[in-house]
Protein backbone atom coordinates (compact mmCIF):
# COMPACT_ATOMS: atom_id res chain seq x y z
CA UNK A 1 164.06 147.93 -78.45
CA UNK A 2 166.41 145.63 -77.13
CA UNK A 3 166.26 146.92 -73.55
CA UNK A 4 162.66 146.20 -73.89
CA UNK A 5 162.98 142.85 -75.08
CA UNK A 6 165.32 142.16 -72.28
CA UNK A 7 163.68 143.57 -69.72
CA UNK A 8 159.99 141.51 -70.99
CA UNK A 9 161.88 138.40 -70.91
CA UNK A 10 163.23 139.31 -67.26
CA UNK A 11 159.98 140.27 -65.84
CA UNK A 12 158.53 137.34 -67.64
CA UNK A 13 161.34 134.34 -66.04
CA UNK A 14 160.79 136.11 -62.64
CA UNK A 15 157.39 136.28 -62.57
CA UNK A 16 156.92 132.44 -63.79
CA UNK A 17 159.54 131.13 -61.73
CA UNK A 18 158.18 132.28 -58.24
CA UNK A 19 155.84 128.74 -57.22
CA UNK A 20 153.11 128.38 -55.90
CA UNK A 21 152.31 126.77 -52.88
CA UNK A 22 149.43 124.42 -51.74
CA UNK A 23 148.63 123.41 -48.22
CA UNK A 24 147.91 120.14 -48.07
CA UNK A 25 147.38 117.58 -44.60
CA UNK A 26 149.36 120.79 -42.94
CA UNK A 27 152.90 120.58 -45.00
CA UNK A 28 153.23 123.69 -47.86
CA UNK A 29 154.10 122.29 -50.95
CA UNK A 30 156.01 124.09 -54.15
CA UNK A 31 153.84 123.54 -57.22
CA UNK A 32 156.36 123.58 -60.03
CA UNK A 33 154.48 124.99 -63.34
CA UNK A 34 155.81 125.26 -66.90
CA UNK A 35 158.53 128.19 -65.85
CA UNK A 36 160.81 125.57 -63.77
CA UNK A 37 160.82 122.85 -65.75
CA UNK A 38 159.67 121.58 -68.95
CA UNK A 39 156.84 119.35 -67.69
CA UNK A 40 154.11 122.06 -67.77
CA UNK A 41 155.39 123.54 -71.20
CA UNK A 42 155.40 120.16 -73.14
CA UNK A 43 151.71 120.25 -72.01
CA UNK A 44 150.92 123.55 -73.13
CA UNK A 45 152.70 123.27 -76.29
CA UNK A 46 150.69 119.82 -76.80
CA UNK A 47 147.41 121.11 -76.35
CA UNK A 48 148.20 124.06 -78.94
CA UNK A 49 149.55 121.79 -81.65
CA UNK A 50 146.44 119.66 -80.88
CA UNK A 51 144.23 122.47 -81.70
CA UNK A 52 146.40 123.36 -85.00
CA UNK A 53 145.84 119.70 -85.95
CA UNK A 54 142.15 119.64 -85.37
CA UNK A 55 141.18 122.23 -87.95
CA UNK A 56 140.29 124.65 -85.11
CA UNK A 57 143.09 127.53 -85.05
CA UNK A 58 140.00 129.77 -84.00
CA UNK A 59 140.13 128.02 -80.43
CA UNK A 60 136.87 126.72 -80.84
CA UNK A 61 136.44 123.35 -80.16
CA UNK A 62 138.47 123.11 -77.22
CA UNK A 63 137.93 120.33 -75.12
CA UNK A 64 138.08 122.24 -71.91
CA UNK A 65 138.99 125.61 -70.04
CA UNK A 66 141.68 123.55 -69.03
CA UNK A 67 143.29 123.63 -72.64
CA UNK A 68 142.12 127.02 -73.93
CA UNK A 69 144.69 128.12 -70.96
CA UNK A 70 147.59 126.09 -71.28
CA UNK A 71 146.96 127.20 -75.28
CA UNK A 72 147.20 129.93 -73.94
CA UNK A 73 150.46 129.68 -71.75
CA UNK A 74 152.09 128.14 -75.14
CA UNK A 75 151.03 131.47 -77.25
CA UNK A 76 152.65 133.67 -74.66
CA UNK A 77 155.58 131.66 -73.48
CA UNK A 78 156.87 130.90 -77.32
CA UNK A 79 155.71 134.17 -78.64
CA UNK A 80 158.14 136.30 -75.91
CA UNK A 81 160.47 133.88 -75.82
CA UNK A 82 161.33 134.23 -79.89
CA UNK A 83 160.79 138.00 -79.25
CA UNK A 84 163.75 138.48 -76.95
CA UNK A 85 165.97 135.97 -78.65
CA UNK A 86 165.34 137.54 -81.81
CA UNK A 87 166.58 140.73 -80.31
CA UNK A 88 169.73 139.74 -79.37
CA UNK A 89 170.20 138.36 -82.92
CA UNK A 90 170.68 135.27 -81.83
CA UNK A 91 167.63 133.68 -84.08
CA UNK A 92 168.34 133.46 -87.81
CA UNK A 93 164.82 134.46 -89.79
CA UNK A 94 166.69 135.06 -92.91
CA UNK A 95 163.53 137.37 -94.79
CA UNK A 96 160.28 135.89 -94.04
CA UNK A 97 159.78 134.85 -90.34
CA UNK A 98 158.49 132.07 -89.24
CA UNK A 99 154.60 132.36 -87.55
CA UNK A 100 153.89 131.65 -84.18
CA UNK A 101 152.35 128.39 -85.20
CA UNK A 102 155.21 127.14 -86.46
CA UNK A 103 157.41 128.20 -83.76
CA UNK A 104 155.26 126.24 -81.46
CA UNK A 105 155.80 123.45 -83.78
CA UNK A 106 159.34 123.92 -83.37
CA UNK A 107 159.27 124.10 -79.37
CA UNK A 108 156.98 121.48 -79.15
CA UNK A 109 159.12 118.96 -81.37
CA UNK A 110 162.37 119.38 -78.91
CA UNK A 111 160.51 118.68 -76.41
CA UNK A 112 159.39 115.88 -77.61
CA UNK A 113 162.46 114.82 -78.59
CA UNK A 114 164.20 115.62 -75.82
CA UNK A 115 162.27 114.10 -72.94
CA UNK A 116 165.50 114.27 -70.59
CA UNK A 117 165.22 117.92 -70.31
CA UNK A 118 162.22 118.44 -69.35
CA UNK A 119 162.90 118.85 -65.91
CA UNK A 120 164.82 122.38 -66.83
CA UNK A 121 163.60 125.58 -66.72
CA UNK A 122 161.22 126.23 -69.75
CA UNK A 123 162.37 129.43 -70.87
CA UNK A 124 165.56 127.80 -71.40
CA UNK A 125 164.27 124.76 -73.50
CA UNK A 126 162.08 127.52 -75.96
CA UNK A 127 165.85 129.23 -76.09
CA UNK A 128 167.42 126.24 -77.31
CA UNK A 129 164.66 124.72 -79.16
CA UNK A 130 164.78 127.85 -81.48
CA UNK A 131 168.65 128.68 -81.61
CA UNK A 132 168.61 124.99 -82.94
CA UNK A 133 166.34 125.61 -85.25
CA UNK A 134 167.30 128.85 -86.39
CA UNK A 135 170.79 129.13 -85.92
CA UNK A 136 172.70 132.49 -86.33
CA UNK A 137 176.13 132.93 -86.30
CA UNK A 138 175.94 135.26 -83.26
CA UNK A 139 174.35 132.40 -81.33
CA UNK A 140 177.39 130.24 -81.13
């Protein structure tokens, strides 16, 4: 189970990380999303948190196709991230594990409170955002 974990959270940074790239006035650009930096992820993370808030946990509601993806992108990014760390025992659930909702929660809340970081790579800032919250002796 753990190779699996490890390999999902390879295939996962690798396939995020590649950018893409928009032509624009003839010079290619690199558009940095959510896996190179925290920018994209704080937005993601926002929009689910947003939806928790409004009563709407269904996704309806959603203000745009814009947010039902980046919800998304939060669900998926958080959800494999605390998979993999888990894994590795480096995430301390004691008995009853935390929900996805509240690991967003989690994520979201070092982000917030961290705004210098957010130009680091966001698997990274989920890894750090939950070994601080969930310490385990393993992780240290």
């Amino acid at each position: 189970m753990k190779r699996i974990a490890l390999s999902l959270a390879i295939v996962m940074a690798a396939s995020f990380a590649q950018g893409q790239t928009k032509e624009t006035q003839g010079q290619t650009k690199t558009i940095n999303d959510w896996s190179t930096s925290g920018d994209y992820l704080i937005k993601a993370c926002g929009a689910y948190v947003r939806m928790l808030d409004s009563g709407n946990a269904d996704g309806h509601g959603m203000r745009s196709t814009e947010e039902g993806y980046l919800v998304g992108m939060c669900q998926g990014a958080v959800g494999t991230g605390a998979t993999a760390i888990s894994e590795f025992g480096h995430l301390n659930f004691s008995s009853d594990p935390p929900s996805l909702d509240q690991l967003v929660r989690v994520v979201q809340k070092y982000l917030v409170a961290h705004p210098e970081k957010l130009n680091e790579f966001g698997f990274m800032l989920i890894n750090n955002a939950l070994v601080e919250a969930f310490p385990s002796a393993k992780a240290h």
